[in-house]
Each structure stands twice: as structure tokens, then as C-alpha cells.
N, C-alpha and C. Protein backbone atom coordinates (compact mmCIF):
# COMPACT_ATOMS: atom_id res chain seq x y z
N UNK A 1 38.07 4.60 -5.25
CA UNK A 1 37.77 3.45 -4.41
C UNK A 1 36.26 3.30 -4.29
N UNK A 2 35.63 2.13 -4.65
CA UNK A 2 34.28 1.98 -3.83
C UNK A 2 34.17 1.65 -2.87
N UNK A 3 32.91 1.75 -2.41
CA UNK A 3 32.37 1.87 -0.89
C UNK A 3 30.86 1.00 -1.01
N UNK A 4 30.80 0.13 -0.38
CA UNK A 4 29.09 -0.35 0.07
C UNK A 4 28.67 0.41 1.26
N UNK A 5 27.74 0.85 1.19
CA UNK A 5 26.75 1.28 3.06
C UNK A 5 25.86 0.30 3.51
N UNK A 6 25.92 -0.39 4.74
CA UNK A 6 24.79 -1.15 5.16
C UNK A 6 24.96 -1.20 6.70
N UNK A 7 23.59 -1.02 7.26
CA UNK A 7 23.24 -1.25 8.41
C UNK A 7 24.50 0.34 9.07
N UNK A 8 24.14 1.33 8.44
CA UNK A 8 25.30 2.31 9.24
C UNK A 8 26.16 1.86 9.11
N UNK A 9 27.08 0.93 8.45
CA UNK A 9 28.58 0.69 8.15
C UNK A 9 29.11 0.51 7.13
N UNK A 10 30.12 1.12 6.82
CA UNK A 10 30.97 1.70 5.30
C UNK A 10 32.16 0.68 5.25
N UNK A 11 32.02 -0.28 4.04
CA UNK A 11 32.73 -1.51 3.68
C UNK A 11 33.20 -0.71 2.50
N UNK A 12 35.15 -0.34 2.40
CA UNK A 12 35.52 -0.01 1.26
C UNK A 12 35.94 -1.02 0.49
N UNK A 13 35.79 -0.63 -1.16
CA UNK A 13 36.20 -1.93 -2.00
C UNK A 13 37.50 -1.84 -2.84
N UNK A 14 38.08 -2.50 -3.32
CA UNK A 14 39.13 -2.17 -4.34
C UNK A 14 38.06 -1.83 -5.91
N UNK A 15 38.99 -0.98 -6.38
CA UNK A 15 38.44 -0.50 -7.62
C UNK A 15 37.89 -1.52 -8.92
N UNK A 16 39.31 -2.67 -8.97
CA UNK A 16 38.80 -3.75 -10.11
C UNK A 16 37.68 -4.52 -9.65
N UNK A 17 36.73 -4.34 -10.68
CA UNK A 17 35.90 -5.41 -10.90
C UNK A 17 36.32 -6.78 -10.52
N UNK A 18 37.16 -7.53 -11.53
CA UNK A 18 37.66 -8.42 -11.15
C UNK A 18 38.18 -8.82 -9.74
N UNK A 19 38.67 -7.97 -8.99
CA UNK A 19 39.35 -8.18 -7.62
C UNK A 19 38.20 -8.42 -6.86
N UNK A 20 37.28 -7.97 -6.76
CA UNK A 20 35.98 -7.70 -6.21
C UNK A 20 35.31 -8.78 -6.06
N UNK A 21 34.67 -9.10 -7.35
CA UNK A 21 34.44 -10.58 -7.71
C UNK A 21 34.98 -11.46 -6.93
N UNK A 22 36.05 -11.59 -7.28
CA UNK A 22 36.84 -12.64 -6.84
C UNK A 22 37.02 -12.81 -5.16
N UNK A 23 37.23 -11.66 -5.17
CA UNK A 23 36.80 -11.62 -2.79
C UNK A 23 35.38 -12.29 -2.93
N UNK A 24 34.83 -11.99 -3.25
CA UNK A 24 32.93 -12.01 -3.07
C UNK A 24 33.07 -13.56 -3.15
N UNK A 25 33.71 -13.92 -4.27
CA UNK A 25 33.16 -15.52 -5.04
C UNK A 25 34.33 -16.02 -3.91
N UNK A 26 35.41 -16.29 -3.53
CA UNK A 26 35.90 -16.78 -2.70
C UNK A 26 35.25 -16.94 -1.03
N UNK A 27 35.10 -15.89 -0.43
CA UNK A 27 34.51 -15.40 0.72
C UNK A 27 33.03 -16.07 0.88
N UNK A 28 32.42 -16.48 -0.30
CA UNK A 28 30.80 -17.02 -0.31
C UNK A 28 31.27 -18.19 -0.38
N UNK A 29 32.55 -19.05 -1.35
CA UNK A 29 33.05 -20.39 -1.32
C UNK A 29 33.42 -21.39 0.11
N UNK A 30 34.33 -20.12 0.76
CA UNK A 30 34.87 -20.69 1.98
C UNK A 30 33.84 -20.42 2.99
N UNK A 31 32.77 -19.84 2.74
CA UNK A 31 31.79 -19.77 4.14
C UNK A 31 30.88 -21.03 3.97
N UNK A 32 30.95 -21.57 3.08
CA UNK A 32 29.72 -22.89 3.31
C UNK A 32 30.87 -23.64 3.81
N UNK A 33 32.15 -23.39 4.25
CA UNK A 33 33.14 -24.47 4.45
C UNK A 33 33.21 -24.07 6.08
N UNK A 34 32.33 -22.88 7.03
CA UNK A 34 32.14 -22.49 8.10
C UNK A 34 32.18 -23.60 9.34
N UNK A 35 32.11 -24.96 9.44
CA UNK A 35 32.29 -25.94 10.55
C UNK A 35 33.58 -26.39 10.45
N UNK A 36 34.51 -25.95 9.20
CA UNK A 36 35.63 -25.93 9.83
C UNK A 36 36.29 -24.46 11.07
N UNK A 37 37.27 -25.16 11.56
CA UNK A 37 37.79 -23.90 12.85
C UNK A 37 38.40 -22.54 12.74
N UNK A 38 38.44 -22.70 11.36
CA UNK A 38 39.05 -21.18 11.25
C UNK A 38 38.37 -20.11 10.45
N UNK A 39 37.41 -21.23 9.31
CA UNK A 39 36.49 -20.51 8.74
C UNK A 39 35.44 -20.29 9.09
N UNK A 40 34.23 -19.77 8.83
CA UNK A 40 32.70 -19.33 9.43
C UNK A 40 32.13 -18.89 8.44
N UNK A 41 30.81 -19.38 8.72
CA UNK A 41 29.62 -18.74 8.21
C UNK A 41 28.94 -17.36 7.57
N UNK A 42 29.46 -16.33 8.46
CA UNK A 42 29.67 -14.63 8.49
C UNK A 42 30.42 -14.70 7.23
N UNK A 43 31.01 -15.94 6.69
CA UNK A 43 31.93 -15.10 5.02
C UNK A 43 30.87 -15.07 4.19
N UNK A 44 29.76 -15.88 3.98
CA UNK A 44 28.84 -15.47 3.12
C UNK A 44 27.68 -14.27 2.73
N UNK A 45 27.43 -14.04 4.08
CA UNK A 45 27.10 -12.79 3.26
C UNK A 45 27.49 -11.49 3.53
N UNK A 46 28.66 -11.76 3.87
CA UNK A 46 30.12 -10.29 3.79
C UNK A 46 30.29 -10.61 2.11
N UNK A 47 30.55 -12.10 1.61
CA UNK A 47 30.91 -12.17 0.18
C UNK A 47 29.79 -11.83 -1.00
N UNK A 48 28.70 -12.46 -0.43
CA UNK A 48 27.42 -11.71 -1.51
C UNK A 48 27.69 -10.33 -1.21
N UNK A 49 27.45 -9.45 0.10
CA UNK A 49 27.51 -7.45 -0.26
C UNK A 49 28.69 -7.06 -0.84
N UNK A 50 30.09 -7.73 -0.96
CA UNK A 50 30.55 -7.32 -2.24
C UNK A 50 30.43 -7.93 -3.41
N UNK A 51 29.98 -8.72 -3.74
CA UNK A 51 29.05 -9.23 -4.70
C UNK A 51 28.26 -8.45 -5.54
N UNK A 52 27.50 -7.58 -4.40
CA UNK A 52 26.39 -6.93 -4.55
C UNK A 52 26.60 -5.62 -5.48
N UNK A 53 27.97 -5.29 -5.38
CA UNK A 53 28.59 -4.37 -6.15
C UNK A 53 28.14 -4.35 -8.01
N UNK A 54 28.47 -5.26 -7.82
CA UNK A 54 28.60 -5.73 -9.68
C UNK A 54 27.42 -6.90 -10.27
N UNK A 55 26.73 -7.43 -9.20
CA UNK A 55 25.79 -8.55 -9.65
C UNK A 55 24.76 -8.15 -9.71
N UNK A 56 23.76 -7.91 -10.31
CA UNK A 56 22.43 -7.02 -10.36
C UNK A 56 21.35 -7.43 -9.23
N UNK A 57 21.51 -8.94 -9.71
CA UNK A 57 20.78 -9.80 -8.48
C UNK A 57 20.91 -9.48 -7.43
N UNK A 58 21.61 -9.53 -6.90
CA UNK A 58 22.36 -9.70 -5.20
C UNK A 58 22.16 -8.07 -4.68
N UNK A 59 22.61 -7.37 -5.91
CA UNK A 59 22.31 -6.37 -5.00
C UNK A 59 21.18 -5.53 -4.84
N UNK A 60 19.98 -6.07 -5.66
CA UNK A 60 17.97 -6.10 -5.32
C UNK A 60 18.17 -6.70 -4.10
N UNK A 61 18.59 -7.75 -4.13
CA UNK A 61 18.42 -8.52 -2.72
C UNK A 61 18.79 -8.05 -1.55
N UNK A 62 19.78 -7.02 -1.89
CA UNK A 62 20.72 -6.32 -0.80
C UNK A 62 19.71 -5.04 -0.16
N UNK A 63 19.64 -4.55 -1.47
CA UNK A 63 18.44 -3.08 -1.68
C UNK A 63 17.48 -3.58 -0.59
N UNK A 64 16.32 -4.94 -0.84
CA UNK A 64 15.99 -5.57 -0.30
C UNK A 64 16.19 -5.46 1.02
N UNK A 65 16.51 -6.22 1.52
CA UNK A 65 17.26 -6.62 2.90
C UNK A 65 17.24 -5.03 3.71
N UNK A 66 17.83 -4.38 3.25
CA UNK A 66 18.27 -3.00 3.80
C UNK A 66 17.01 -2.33 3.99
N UNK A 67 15.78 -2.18 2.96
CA UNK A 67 14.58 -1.46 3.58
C UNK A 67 13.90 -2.28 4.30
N UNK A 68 13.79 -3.85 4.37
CA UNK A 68 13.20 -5.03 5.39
C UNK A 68 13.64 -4.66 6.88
N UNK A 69 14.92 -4.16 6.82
CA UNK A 69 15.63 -4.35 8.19
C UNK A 69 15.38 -2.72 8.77
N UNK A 70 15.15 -1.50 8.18
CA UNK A 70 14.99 -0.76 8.08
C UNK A 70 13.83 -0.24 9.06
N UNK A 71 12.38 -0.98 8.59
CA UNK A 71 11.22 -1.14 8.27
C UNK A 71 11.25 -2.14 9.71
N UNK A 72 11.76 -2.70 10.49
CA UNK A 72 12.05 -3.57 11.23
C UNK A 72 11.93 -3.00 12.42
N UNK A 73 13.80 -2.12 12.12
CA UNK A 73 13.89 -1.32 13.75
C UNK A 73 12.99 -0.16 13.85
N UNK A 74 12.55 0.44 12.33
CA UNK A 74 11.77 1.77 13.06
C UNK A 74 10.93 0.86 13.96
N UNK A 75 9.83 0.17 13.45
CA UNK A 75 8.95 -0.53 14.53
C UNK A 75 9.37 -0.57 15.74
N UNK A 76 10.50 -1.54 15.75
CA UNK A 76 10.76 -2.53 17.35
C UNK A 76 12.01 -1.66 18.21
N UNK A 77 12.83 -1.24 17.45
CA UNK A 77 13.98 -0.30 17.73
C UNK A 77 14.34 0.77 17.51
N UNK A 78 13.40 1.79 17.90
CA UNK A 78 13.58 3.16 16.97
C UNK A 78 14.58 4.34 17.47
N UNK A 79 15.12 3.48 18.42
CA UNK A 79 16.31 4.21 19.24
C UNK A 79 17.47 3.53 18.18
N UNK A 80 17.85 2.18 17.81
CA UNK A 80 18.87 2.04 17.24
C UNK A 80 18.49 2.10 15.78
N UNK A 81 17.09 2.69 15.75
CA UNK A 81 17.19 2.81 13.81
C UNK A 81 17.91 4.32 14.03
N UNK A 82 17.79 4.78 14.56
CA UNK A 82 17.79 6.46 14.22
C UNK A 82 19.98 6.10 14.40
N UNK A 83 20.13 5.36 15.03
CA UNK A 83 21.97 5.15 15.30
C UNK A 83 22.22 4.39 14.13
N UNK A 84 21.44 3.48 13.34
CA UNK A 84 21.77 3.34 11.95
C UNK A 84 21.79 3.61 10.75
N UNK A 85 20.89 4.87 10.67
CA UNK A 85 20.60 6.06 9.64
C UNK A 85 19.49 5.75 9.42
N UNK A 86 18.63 4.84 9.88
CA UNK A 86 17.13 4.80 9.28
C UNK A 86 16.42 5.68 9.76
N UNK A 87 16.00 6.97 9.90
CA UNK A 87 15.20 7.75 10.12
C UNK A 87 13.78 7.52 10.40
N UNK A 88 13.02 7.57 11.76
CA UNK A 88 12.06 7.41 11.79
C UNK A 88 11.17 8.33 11.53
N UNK A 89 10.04 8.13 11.37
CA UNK A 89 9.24 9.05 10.40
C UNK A 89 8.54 9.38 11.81
């Protein structure tokens, strides 16, 4: 089974590639469709980090994101970096 880590939280994946994809590319489809009432916004980039699995792009961007946010709370929050695994120095 794969696994993504972000922000201290463990998102497991199904094994096929294909299945994967296909959550990601659906989940990023129906979130720009978010002003309807049942869908939202939050599907897009739940669908890019499994995305991020298999797309090279997305997941620099992810890599990205994760030392930005990182780099963030040590500064401003270094009580909840240390509760999200970012280790303050």
C-alpha cells in the first residue's frame, strides 16, 4: 500500500497507479465544481497530493509547499511545528 505524509498526516493510497490517478484526476475535476452543495473546494488539493504520487510536477510542488509551511510554523508556531514533525532547530 502507499502512503503520502503531509502536515503530520498519513493519507494511505491504493497500490495501482491507475486507481490513483484516477482519484487525483477526478477529485481535482469535481473541486472546481465546489459552489455546488455537496461538492467543495478542499477536493483539489486532496486530488493534486495524490497526484503527487506519480506526477513529477505536483509532487516538487508538494516537496515545495511542505518545507514553505515548515519554514512558516518554526517561525510563527513553534509549538505546533514541533506537533507536526517539523523540528525546530
Amino acid at each position: 500500500m502507499h502512503q503520502i505524509t503531509f502536515a503530520g498526516r498519513t493519507l494511505r493510497l491504493p497500490r495501482s497507479r491507475w486507481v490513483r490517478t484516477t482519484i487525483g484526476a477526478v477529485l481535482v475535476i469535481l473541486g472546481f465544481l465546489g459552489f455546488l452543495p455537496i461538492l467543495g473546494f478542499w477536493m483539489i488539493p486532496l486530488g493534486l497530493l495524490i497526484l503527487s504520487v506519480d506526477i513529477a510536477l505536483v509532487r516538487r510542488l508538494r516537496r515545495l509547499a511542505t518545507v514553505r509551511l515548515g519554514a512558516h510554523l518554526r517561525r510563527r508556531a513553534p509549538r505546533l511545528a514541533r506537533m507536526l514533525g517539523y523540528t525546530v532547530a
